[in-house]
C-alpha atoms as a PDB file:
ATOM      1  CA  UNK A   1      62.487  -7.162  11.034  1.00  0.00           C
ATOM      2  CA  UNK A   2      61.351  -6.297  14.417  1.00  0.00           C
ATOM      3  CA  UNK A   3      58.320  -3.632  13.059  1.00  0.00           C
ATOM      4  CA  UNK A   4      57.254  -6.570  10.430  1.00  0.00           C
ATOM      5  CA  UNK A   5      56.923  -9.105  13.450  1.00  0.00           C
ATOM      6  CA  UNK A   6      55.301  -6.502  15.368  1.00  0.00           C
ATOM      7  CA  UNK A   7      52.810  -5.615  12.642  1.00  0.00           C
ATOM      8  CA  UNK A   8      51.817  -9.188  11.823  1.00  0.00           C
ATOM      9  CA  UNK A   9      50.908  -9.717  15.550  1.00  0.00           C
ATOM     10  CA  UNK A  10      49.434  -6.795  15.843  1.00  0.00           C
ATOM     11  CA  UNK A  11      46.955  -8.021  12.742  1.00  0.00           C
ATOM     12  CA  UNK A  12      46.413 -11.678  13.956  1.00  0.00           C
ATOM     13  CA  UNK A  13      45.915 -10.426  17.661  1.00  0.00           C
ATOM     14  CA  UNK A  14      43.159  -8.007  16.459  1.00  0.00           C
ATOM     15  CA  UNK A  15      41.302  -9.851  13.667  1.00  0.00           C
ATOM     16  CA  UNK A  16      37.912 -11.213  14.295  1.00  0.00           C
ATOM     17  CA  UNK A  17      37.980 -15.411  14.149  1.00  0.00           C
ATOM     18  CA  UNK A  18      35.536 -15.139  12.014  1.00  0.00           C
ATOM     19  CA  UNK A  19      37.547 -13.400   9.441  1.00  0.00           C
ATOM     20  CA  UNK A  20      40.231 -16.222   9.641  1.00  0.00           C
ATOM     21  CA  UNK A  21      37.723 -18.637   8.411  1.00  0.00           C
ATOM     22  CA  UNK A  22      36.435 -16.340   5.776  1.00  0.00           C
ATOM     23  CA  UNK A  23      39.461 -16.003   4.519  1.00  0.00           C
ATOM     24  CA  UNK A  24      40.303 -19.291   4.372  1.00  0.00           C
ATOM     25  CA  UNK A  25      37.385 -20.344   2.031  1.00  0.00           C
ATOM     26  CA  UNK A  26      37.542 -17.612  -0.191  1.00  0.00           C
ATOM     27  CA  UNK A  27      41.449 -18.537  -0.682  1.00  0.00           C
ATOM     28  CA  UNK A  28      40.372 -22.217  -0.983  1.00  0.00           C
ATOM     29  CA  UNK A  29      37.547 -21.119  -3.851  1.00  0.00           C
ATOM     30  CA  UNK A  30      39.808 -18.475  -5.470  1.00  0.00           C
ATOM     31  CA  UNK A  31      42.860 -21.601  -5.692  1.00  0.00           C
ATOM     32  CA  UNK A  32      40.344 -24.364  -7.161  1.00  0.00           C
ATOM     33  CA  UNK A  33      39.366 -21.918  -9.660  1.00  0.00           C
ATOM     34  CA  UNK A  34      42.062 -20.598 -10.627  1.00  0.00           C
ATOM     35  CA  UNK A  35      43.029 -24.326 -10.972  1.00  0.00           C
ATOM     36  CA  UNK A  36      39.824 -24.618 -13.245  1.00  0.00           C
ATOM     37  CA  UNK A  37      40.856 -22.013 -15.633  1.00  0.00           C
ATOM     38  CA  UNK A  38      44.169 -23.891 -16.751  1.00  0.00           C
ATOM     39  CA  UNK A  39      44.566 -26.138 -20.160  1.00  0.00           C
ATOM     40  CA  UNK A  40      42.674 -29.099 -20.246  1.00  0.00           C
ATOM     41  CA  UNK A  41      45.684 -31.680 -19.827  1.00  0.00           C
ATOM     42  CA  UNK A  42      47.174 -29.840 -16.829  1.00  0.00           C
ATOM     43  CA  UNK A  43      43.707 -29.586 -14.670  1.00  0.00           C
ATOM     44  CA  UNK A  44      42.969 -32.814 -15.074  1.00  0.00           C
ATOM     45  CA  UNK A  45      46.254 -33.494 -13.831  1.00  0.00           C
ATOM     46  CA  UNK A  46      45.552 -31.449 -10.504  1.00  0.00           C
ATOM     47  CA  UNK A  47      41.710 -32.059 -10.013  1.00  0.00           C
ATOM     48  CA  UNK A  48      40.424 -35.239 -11.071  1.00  0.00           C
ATOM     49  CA  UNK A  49      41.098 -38.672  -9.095  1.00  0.00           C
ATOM     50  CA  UNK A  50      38.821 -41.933  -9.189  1.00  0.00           C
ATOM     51  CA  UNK A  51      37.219 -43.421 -12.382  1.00  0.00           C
ATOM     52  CA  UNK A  52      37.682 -39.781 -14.098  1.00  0.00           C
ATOM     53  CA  UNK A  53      41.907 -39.799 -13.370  1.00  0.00           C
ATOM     54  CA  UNK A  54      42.176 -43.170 -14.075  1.00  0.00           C
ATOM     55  CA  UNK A  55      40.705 -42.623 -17.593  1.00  0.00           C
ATOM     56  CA  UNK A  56      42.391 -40.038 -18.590  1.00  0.00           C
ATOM     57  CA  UNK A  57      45.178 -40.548 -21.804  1.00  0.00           C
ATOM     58  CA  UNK A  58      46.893 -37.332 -21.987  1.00  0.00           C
ATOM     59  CA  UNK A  59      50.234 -37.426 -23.431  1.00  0.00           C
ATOM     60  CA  UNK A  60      52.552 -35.890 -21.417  1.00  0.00           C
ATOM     61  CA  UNK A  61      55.566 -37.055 -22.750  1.00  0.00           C
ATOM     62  CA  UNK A  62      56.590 -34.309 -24.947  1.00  0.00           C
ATOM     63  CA  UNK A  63      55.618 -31.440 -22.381  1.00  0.00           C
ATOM     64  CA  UNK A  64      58.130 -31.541 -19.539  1.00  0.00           C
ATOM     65  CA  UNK A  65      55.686 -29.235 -16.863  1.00  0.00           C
ATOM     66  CA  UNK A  66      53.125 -32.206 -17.224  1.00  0.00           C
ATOM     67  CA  UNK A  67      55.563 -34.681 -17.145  1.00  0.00           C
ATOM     68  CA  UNK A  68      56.428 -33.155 -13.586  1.00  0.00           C
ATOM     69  CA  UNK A  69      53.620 -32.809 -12.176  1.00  0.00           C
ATOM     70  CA  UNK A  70      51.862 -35.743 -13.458  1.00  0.00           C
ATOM     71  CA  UNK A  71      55.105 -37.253 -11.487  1.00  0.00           C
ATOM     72  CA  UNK A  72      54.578 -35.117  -8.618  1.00  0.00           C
ATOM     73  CA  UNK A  73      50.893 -35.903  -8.280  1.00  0.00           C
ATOM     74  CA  UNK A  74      51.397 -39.316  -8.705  1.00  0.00           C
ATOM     75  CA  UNK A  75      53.803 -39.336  -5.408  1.00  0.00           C
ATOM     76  CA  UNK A  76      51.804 -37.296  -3.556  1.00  0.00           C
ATOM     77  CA  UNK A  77      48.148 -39.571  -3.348  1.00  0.00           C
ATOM     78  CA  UNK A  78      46.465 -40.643  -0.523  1.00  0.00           C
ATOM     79  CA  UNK A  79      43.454 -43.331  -0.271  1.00  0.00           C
ATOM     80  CA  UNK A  80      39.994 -41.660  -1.615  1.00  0.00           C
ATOM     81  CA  UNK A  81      39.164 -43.616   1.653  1.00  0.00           C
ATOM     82  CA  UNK A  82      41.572 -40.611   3.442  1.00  0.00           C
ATOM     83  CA  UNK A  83      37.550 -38.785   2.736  1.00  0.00           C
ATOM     84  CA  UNK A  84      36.598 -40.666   6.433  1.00  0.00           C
ATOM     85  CA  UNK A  85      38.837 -38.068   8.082  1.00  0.00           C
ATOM     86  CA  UNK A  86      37.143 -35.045   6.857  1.00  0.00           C
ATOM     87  CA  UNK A  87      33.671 -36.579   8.665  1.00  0.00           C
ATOM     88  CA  UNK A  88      35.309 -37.672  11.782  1.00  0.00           C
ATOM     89  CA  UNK A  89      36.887 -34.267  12.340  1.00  0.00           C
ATOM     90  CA  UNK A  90      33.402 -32.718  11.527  1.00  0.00           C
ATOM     91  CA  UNK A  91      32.173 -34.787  14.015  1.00  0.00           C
ATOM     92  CA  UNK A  92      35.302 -33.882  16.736  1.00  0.00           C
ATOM     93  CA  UNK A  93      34.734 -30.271  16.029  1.00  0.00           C
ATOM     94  CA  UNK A  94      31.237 -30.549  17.176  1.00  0.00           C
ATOM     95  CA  UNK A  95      31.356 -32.794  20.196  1.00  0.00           C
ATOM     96  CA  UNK A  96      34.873 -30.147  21.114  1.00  0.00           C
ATOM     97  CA  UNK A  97      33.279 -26.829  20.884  1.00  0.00           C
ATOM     98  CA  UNK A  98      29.889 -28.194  22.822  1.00  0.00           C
ATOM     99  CA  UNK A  99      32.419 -29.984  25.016  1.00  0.00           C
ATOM    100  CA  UNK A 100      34.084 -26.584  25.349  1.00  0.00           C
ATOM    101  CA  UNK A 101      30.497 -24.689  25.863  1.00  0.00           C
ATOM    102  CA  UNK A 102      29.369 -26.957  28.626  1.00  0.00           C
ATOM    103  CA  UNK A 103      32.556 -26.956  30.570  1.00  0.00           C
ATOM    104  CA  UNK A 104      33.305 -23.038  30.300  1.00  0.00           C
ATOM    105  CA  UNK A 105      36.448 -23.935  28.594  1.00  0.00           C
ATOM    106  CA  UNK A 106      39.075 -21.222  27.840  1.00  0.00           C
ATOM    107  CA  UNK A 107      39.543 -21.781  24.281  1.00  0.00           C
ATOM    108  CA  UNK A 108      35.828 -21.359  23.580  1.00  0.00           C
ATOM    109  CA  UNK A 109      36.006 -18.057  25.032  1.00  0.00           C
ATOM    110  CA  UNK A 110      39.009 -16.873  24.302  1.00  0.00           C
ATOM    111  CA  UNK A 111      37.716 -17.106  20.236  1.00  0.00           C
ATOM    112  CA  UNK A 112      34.271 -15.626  21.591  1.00  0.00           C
ATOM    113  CA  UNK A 113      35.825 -12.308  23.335  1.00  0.00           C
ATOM    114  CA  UNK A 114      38.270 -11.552  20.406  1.00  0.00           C
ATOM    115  CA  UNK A 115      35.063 -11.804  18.001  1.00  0.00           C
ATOM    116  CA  UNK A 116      32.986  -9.942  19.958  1.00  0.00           C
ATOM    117  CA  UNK A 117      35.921  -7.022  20.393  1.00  0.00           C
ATOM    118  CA  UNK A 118      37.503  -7.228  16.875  1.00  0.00           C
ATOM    119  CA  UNK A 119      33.688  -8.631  14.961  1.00  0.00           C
ATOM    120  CA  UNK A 120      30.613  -7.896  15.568  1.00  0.00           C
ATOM    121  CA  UNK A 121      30.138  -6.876  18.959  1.00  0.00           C
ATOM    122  CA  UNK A 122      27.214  -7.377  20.853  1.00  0.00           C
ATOM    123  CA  UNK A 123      25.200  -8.251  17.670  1.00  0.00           C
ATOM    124  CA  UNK A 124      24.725 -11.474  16.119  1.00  0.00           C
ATOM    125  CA  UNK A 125      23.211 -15.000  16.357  1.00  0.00           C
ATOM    126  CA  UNK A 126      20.505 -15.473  19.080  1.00  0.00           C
ATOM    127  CA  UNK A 127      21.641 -18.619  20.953  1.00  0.00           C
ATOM    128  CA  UNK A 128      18.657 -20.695  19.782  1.00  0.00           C
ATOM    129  CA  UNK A 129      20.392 -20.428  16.595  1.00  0.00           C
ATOM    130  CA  UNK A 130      24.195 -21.161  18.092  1.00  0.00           C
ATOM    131  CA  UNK A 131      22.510 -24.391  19.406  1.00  0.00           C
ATOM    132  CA  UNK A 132      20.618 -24.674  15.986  1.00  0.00           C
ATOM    133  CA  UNK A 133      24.109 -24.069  13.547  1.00  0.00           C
ATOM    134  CA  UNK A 134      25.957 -26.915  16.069  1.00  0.00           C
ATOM    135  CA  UNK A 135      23.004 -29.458  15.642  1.00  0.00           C
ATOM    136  CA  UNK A 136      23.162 -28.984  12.393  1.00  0.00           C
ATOM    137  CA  UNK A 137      26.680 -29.715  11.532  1.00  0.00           C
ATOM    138  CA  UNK A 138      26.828 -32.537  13.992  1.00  0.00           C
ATOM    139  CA  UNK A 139      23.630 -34.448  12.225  1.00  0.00           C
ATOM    140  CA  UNK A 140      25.468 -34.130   8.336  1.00  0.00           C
ATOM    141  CA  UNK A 141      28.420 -35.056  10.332  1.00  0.00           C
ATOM    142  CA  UNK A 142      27.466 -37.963  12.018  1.00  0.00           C
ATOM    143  CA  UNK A 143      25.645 -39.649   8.606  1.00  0.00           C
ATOM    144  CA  UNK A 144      28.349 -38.811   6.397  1.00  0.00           C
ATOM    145  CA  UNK A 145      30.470 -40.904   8.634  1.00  0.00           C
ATOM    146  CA  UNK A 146      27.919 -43.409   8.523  1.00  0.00           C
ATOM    147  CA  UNK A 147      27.577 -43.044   5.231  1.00  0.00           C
ATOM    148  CA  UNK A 148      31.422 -43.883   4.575  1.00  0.00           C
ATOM    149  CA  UNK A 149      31.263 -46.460   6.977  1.00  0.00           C
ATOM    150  CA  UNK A 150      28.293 -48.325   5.915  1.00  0.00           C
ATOM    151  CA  UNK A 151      27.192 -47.274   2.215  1.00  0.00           C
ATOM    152  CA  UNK A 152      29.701 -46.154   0.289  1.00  0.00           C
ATOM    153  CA  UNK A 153      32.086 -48.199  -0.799  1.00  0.00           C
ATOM    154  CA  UNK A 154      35.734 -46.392  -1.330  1.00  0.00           C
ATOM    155  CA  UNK A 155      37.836 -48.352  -3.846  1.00  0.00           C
ATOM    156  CA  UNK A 156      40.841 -49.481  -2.532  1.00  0.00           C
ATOM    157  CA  UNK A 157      42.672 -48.526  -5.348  1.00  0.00           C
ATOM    158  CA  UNK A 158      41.080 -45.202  -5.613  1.00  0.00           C
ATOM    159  CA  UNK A 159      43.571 -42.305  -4.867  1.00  0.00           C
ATOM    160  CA  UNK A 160      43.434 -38.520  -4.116  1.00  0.00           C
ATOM    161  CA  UNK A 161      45.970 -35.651  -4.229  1.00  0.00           C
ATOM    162  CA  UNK A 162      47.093 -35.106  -0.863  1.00  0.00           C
ATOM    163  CA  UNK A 163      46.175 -31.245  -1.606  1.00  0.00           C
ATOM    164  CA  UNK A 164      43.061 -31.710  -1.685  1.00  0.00           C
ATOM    165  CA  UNK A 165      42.463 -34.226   1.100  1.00  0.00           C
ATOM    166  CA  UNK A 166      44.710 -30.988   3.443  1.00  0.00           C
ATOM    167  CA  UNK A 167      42.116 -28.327   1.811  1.00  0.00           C
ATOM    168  CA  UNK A 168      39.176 -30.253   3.275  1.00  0.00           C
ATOM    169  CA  UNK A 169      40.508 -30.798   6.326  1.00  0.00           C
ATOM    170  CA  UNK A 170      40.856 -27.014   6.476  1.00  0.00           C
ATOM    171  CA  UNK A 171      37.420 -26.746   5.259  1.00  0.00           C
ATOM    172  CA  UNK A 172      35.697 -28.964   8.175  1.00  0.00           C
ATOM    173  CA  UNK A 173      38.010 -27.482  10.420  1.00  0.00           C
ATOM    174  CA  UNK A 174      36.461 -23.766   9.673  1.00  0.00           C
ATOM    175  CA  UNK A 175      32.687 -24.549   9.442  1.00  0.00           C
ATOM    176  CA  UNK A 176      33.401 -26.112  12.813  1.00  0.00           C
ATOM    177  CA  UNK A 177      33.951 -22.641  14.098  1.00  0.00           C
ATOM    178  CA  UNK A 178      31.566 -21.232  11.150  1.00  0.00           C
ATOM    179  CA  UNK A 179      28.453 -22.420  12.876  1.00  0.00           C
ATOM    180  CA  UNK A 180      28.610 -20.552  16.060  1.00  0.00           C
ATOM    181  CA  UNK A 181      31.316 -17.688  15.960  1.00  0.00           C
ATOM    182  CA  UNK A 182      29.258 -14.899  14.885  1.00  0.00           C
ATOM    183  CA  UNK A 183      27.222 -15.953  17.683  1.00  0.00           C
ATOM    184  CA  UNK A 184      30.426 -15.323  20.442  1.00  0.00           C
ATOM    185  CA  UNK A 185      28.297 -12.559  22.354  1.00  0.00           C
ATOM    186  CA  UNK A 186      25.113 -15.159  23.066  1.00  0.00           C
ATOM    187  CA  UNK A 187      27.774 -17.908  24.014  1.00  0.00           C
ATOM    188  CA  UNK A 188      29.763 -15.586  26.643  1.00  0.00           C
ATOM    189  CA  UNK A 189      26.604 -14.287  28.075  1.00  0.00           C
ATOM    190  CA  UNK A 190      25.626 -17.893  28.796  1.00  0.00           C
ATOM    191  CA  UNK A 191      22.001 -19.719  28.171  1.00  0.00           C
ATOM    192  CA  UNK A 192      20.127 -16.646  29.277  1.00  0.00           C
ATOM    193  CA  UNK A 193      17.337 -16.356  26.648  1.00  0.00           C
ATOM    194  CA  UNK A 194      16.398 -20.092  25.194  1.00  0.00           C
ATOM    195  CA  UNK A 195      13.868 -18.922  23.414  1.00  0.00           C
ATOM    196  CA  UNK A 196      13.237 -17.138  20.065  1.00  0.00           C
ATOM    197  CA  UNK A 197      12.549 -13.926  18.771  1.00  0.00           C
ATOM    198  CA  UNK A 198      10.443 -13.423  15.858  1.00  0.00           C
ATOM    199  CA  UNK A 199      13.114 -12.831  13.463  1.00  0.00           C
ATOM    200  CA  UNK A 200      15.159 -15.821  14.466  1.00  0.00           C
ATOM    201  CA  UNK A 201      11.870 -18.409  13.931  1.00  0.00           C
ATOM    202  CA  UNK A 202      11.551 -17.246  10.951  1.00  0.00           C
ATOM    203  CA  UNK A 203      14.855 -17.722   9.576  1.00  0.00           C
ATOM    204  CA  UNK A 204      14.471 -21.351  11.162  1.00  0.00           C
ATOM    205  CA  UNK A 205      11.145 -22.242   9.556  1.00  0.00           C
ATOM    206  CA  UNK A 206      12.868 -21.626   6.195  1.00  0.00           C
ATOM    207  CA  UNK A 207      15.932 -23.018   6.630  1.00  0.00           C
ATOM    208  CA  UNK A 208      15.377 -26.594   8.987  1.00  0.00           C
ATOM    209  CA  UNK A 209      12.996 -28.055   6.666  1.00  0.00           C
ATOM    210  CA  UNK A 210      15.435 -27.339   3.195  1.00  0.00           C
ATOM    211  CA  UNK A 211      18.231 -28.956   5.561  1.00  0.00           C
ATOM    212  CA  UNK A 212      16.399 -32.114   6.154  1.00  0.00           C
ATOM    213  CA  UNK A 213      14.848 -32.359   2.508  1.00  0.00           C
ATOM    214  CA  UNK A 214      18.870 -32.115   1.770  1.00  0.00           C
ATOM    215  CA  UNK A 215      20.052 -33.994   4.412  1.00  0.00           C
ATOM    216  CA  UNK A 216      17.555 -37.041   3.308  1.00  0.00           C
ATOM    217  CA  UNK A 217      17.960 -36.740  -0.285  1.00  0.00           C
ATOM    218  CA  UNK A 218      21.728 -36.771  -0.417  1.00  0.00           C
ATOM    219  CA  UNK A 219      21.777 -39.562   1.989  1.00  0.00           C
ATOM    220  CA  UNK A 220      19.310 -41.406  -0.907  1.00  0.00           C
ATOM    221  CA  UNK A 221      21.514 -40.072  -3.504  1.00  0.00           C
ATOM    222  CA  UNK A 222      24.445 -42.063  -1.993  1.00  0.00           C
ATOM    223  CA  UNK A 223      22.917 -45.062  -1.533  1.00  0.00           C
ATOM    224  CA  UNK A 224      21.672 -44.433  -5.096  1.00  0.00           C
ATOM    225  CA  UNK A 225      25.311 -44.030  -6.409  1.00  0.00           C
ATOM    226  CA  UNK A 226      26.637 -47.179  -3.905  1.00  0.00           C
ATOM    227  CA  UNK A 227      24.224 -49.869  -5.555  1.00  0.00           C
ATOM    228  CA  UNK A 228      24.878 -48.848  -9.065  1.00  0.00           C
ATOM    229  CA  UNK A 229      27.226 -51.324 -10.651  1.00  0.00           C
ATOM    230  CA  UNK A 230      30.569 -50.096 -11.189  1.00  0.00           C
ATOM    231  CA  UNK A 231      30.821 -46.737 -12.984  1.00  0.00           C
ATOM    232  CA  UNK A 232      26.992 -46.906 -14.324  1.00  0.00           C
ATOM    233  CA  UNK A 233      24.576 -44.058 -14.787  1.00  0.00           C
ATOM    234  CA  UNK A 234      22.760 -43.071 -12.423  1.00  0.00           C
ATOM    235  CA  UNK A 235      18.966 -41.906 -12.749  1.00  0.00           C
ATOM    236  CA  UNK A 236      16.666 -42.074  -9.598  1.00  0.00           C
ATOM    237  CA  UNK A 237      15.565 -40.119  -7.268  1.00  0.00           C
ATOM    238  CA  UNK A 238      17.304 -36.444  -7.725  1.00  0.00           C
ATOM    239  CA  UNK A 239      19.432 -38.136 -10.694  1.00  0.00           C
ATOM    240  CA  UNK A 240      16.580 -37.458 -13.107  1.00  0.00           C
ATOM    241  CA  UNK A 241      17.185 -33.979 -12.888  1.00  0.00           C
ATOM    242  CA  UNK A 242      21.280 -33.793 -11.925  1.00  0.00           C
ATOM    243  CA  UNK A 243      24.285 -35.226 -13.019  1.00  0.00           C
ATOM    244  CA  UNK A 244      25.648 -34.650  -9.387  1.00  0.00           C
ATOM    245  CA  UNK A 245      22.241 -34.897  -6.913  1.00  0.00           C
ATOM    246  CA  UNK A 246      24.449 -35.234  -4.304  1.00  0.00           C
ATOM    247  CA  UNK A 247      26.409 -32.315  -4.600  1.00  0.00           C
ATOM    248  CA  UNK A 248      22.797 -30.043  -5.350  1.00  0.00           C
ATOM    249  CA  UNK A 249      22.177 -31.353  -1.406  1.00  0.00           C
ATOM    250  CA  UNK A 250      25.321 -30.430  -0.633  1.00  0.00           C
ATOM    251  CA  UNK A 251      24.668 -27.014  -1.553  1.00  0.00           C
ATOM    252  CA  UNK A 252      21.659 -26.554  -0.302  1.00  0.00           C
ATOM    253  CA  UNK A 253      22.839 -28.006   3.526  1.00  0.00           C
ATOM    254  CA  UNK A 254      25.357 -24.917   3.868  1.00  0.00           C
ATOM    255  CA  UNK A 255      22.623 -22.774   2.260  1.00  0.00           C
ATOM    256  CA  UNK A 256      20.214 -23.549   4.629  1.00  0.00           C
ATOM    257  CA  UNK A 257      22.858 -23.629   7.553  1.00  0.00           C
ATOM    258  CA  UNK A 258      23.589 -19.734   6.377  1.00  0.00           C
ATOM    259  CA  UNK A 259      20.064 -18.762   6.716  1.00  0.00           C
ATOM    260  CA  UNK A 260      19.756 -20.640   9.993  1.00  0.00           C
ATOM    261  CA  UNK A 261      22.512 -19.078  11.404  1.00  0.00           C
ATOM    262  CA  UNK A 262      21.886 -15.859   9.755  1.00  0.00           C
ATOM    263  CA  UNK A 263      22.983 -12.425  12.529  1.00  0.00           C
ATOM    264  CA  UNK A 264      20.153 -10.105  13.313  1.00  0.00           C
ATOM    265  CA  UNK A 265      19.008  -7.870  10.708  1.00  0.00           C
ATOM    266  CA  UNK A 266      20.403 -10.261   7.547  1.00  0.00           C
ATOM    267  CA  UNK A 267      19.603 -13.326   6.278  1.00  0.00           C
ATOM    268  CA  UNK A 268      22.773 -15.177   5.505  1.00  0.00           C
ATOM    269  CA  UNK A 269      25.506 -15.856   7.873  1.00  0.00           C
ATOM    270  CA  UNK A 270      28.664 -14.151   6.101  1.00  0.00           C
ATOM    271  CA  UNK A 271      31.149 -16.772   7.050  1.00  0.00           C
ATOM    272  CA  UNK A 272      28.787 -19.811   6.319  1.00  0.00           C
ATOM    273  CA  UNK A 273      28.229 -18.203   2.823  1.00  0.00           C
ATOM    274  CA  UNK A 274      32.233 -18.012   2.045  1.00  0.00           C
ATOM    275  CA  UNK A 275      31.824 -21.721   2.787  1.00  0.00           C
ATOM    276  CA  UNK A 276      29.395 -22.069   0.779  1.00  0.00           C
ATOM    277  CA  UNK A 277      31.373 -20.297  -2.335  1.00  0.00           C
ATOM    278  CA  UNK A 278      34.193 -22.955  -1.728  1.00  0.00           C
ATOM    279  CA  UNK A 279      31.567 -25.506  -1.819  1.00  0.00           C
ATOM    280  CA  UNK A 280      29.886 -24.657  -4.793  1.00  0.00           C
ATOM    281  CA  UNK A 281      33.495 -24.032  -6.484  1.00  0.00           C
ATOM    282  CA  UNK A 282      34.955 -26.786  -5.466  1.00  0.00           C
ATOM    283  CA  UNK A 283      32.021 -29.286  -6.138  1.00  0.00           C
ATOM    284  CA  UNK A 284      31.001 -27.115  -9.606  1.00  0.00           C
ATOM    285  CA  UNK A 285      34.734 -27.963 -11.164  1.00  0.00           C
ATOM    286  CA  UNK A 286      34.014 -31.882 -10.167  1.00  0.00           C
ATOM    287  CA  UNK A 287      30.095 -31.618 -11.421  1.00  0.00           C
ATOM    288  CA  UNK A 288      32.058 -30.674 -14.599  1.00  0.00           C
ATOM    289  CA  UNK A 289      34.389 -33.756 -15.153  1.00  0.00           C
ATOM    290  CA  UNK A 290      31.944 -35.918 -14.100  1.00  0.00           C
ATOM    291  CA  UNK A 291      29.027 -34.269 -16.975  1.00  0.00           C
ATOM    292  CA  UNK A 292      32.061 -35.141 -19.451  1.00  0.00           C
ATOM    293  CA  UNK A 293      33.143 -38.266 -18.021  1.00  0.00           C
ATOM    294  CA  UNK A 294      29.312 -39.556 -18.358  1.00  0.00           C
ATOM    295  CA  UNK A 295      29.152 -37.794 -22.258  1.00  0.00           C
ATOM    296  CA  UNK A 296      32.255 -39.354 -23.231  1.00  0.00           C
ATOM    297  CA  UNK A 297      31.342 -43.053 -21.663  1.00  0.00           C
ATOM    298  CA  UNK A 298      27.621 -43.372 -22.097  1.00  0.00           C
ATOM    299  CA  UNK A 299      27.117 -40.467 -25.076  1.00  0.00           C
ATOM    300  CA  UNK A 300      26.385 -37.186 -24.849  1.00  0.00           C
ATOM    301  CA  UNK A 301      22.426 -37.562 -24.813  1.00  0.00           C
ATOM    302  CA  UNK A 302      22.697 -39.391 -21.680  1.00  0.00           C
ATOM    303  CA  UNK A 303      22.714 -36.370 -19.390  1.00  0.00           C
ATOM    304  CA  UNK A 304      20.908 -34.235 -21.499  1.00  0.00           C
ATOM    305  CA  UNK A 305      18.316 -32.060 -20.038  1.00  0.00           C
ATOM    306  CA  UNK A 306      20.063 -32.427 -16.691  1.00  0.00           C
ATOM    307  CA  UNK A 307      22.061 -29.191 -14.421  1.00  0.00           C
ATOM    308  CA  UNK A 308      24.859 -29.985 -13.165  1.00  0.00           C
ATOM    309  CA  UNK A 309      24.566 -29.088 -10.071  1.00  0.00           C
ATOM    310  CA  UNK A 310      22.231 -25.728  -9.700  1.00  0.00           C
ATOM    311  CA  UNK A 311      18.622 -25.810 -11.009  1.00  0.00           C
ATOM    312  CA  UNK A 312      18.580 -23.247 -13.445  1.00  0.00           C
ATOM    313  CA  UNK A 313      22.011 -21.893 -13.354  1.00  0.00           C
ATOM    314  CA  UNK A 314      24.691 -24.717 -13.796  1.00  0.00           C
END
């Protein structure tokens, strides 16, 4: 019992932070689509919530697994207006780790020396882009909580699994650390170079304009979707060419956060991109119900012609 103890700690003590958080979105993608891949009766069971579980008629009566879980599911909800948490931790995460930078907090380091002696070493982010991966997750931070605050408009009735409201809590919790921990070696050796190299300004020219084209547009698209009467169509803006606009911004803010934050030599952050496959997962199973939900409400012409989600691919 001893050796497995010993063997555990040994791995935990000597794994790169950035590997936790890797690890923890590609379980998180793996789960919700593995999740994806079962009967039709039982995923909707797991997965949907809002206007899409509510109109669901599956019979369940005769099938004593659905009957259970339906049961269990049905215990287990919390208020879709739980989703607040998810930006107010984004927000803490941000405001902690700068908090944490500016103070020469222990914690801060502590997760910078193990990366740096477990990760990549004395390679990585430049700390123009450290500065530039935080800003960025504090701005879609601080106007999704706006956003919830002030725009959308969370039924009261509207319920969640509590598994997924714990799985994006995880989530914000690990792009908190995402944005700067493969840049531990700039943040122990302090603000000694604020300026950029060539390779790091070009990574930034590409990638700050795609975040705020995103970063506006999805903000549009949820206005969009919180002025539409109640469970309508919607079709301006980025809604003439997606079913989900919101979630194609979505995508493309931790797209352009992984080429922003990219280490020397490569052009996508690794750990930002695992995020980004739970993101894509995650939001790809929803884009589906919701291109059925639409078909089966309003027809199946009315969303025809759009993606899903990804121009060209879904």
């Amino acid at each position: 019992m001893s050796q497995t103890i010993d063997f555990f700690h040994n791995v935990l003590s000597t794994t790169p932070p950035s590997q936790y958080c890797q690890s923890f979105f590609l379980f998180a993608a793996t789960a919700v689509s593995a999740i994806a891949l079962l009967p039709p009766d039982l995923k909707q069971i797991l997965v949907d919530y809002g206007a899409r579980a509510s109109s669901h008629k599956a019979n369940n009566n005769n099938n004593a697994l659905l009957t259970f879980l339906s049961t269990l599911t049905r215990h287990t909800q919390v208020p879709h207006s739980w989703f607040a948490f998810f930006y107010l931790l984004s927000v803490g995460c941000s405001v902690f780790w700068l908090g944490q930078f500016l103070l020469g907090g222990q914690i801060i380091r502590a997760v910078a020396e193990q990366e740096v002696k477990y990760g990549n070493g004395e390679t990585g982010m430049g700390f123009g882009q450290v500065v530039a991966g935080w800003g960025m997750m504090l701005l879609q931070g601080l106007r999704r909580t706006h956003e919830h605050a002030f725009v959308v408009r969370a039924s009261g009735r509207s319920t969640m699994w509590v598994v997924h409201w714990v799985l994006g809590l995880g989530f914000y919790l690990g792009v908190g650390v995402g944005v700067w921990v493969e840049g531990s070696a700039a943040i122990l050796r302090g603000v000694d170079r604020l300026g950029l190299n060539s390779e790091e300004m070009v990574k930034l020219a590409v990638a700050v304009p795609v975040f705020f084209y995103a970063w506006v547009n999805q903000f549009r698209s949820h206005r969009h979707l919180a002025g539409l009467k109640k469970y309508s169509l919607p079709t301006e803006g980025l809604f003439k060419w997606f079913v989900c606009a919101h979630y194609a911004c979505e995508c493309l803010l931790y797209l352009s956060m992984a080429v922003a934050t990219a280490p020397e030599g490569v052009w996508l952050n690794r750990t930002l991109v695992c995020a980004l496959a739970f993101v894509v997962v995650n939001l790809g199973v929803t884009a589906s119900g919701t291109r059925r939900w639409y078909e089966d409400k309003f027809g199946k012409g009315a969303v025809e012609g759009r993606w899903n989600m990804i121009p060209f691919v879904f």
